[in-house]
N, C-alpha and C. Protein backbone atom coordinates (compact mmCIF):
# COMPACT_ATOMS: atom_id res chain seq x y z
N UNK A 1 68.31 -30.04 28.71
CA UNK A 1 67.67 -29.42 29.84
C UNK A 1 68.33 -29.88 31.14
N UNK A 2 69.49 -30.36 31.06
CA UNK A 2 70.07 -30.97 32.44
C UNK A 2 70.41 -32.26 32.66
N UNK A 3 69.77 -32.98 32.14
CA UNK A 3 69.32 -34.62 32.22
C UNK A 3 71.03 -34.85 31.48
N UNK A 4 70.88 -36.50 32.39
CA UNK A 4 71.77 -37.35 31.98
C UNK A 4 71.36 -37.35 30.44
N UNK A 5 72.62 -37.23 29.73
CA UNK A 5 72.17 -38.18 28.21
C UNK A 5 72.12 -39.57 28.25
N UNK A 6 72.45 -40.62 29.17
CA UNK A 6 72.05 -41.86 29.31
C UNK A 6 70.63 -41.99 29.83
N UNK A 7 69.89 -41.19 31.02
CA UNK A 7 68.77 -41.14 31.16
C UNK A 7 67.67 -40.76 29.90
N UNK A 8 68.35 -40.04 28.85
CA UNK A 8 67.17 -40.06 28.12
C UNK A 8 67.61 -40.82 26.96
N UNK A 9 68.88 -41.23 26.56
CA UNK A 9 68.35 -42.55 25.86
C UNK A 9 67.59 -43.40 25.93
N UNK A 10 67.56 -43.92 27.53
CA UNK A 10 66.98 -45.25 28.26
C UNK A 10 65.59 -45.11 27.81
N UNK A 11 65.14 -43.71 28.62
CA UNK A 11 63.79 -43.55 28.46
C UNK A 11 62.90 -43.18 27.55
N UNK A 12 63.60 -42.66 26.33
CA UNK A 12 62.82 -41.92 25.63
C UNK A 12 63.41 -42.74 23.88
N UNK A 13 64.48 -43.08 23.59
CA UNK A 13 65.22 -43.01 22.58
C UNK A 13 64.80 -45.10 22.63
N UNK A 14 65.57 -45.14 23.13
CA UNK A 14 65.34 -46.63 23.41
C UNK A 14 63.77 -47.49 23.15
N UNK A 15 62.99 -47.08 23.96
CA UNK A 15 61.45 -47.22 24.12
C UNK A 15 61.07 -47.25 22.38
N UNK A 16 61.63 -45.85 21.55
CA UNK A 16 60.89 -45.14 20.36
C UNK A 16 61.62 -46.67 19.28
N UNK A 17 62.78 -46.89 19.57
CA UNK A 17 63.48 -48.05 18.59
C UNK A 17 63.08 -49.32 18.91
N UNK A 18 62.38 -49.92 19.90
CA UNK A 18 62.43 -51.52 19.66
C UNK A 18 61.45 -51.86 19.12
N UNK A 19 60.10 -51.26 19.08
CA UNK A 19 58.99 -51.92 18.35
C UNK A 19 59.60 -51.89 16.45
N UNK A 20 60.74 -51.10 15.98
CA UNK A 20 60.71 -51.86 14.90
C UNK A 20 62.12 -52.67 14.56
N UNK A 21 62.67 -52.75 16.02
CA UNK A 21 63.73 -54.06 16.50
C UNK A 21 63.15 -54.98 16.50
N UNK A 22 62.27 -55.24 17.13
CA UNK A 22 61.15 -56.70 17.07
C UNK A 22 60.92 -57.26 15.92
N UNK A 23 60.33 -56.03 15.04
CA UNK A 23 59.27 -56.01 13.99
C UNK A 23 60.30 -56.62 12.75
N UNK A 24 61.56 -56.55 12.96
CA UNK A 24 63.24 -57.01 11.82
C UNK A 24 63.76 -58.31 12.49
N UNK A 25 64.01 -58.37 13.91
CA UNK A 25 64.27 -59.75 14.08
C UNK A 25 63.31 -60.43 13.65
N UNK A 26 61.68 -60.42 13.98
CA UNK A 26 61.05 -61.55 13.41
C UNK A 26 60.66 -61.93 12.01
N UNK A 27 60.95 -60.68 11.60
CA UNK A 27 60.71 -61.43 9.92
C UNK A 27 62.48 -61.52 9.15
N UNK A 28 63.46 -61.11 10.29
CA UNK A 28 64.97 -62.11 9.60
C UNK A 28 64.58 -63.46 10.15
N UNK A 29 64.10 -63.82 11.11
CA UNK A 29 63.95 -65.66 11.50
C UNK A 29 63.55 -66.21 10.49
N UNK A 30 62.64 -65.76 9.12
CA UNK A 30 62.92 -66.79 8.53
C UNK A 30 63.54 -67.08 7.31
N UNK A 31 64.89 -66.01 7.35
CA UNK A 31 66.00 -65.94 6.81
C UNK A 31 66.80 -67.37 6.97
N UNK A 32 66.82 -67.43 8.67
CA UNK A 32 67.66 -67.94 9.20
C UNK A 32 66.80 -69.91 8.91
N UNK A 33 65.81 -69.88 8.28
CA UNK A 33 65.61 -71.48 8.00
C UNK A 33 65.47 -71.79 7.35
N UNK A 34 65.92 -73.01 6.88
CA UNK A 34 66.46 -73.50 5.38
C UNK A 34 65.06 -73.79 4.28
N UNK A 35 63.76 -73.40 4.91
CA UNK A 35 62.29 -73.75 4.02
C UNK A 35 62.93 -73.40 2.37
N UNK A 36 63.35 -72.72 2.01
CA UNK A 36 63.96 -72.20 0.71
C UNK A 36 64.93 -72.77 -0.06
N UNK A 37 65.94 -73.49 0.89
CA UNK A 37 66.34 -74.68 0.18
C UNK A 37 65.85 -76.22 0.04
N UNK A 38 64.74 -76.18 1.45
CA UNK A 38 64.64 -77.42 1.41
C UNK A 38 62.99 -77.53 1.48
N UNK A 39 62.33 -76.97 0.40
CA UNK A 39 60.47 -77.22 0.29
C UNK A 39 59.71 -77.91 1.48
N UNK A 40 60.51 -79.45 1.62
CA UNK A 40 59.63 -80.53 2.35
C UNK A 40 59.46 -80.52 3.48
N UNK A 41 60.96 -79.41 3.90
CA UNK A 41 60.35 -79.19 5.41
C UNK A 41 59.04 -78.24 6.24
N UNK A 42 58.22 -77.44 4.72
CA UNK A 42 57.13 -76.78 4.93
C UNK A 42 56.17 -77.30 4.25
N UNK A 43 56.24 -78.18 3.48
CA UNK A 43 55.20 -78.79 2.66
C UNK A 43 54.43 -80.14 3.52
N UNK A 44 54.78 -80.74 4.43
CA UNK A 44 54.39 -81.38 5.15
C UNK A 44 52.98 -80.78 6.38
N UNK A 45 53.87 -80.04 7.26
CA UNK A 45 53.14 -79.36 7.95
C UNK A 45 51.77 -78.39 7.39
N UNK A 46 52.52 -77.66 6.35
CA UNK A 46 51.43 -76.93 5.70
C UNK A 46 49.74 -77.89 4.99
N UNK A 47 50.84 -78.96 4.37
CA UNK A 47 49.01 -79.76 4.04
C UNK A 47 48.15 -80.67 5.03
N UNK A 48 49.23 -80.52 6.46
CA UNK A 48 48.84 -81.23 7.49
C UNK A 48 47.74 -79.82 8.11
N UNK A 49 47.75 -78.43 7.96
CA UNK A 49 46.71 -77.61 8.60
C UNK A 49 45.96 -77.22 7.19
N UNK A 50 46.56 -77.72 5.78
CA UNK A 50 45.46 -77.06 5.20
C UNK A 50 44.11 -78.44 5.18
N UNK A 51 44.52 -79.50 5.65
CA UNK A 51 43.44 -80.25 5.98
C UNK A 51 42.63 -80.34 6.96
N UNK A 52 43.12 -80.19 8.09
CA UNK A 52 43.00 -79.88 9.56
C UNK A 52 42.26 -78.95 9.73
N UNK A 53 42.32 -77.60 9.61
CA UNK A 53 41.52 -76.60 9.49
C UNK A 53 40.11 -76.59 9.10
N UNK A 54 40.11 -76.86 7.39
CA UNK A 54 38.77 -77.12 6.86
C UNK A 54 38.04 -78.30 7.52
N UNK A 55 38.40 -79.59 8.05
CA UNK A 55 37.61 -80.55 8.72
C UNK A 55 37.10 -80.08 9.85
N UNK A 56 37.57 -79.51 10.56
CA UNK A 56 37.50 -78.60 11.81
C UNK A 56 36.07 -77.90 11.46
N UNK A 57 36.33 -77.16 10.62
CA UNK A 57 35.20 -75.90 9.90
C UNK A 57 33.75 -77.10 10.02
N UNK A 58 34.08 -77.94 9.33
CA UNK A 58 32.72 -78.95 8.75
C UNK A 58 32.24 -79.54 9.95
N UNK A 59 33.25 -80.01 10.75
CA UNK A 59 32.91 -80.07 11.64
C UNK A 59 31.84 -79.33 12.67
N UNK A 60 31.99 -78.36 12.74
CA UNK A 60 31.55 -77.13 13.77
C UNK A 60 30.26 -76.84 12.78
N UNK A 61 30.26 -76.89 11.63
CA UNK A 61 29.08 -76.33 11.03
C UNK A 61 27.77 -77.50 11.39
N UNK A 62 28.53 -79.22 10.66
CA UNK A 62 27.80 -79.70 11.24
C UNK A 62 26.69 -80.14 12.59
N UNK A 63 28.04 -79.88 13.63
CA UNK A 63 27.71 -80.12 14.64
C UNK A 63 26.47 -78.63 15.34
N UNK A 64 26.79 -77.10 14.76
CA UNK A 64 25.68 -76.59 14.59
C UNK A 64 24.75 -76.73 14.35
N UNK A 65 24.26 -77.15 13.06
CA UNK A 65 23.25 -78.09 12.48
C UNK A 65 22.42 -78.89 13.45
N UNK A 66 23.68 -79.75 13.82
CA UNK A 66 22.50 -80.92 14.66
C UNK A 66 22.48 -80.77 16.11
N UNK A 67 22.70 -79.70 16.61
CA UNK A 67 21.90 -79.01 18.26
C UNK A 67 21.36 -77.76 18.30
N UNK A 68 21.54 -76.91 16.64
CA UNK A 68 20.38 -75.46 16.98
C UNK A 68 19.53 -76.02 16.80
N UNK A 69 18.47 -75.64 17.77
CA UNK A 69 17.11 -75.61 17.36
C UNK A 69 16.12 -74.69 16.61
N UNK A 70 16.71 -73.77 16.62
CA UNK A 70 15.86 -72.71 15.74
C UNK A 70 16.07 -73.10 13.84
N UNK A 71 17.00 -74.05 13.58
CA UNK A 71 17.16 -74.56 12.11
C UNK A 71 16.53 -75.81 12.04
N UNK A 72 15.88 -76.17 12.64
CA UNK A 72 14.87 -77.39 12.92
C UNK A 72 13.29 -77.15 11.79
């Protein structure tokens, strides 16, 4: 219709491709780290939140417990 063909790459072509540019770089990142050769560098962290988490939980439940008053 007239238009630059660089103007409607920019605006229209461009825009339509990066949400699944994003969506490929971030799941190649963890291509790019060695967790697959080397276990321990995710096995640490991981049982460090799968503990963390649930104490957290018990936490909060408890501490519900002992300031509702309507479970009194």
């Amino acid at each position: 219709m007239g238009r630059d063909e660089r103007r409607v790459l920019v605006r229209h072509v461009l825009p339509s491709c990066l949400a699944p540019i994003i969506v490929t770089t971030t799941l190649g990142i963890a291509n790019v780290s060695f967790i697959q050769d080397n276990l321990w560098l995710s096995l640490f962290p991981g049982l460090a939140i799968f503990v963390t988490v649930p104490g957290f939980n018990l936490f909060g439940d408890g501490l519900r417990d002992a300031l509702d008053p309507r479970l009194k």
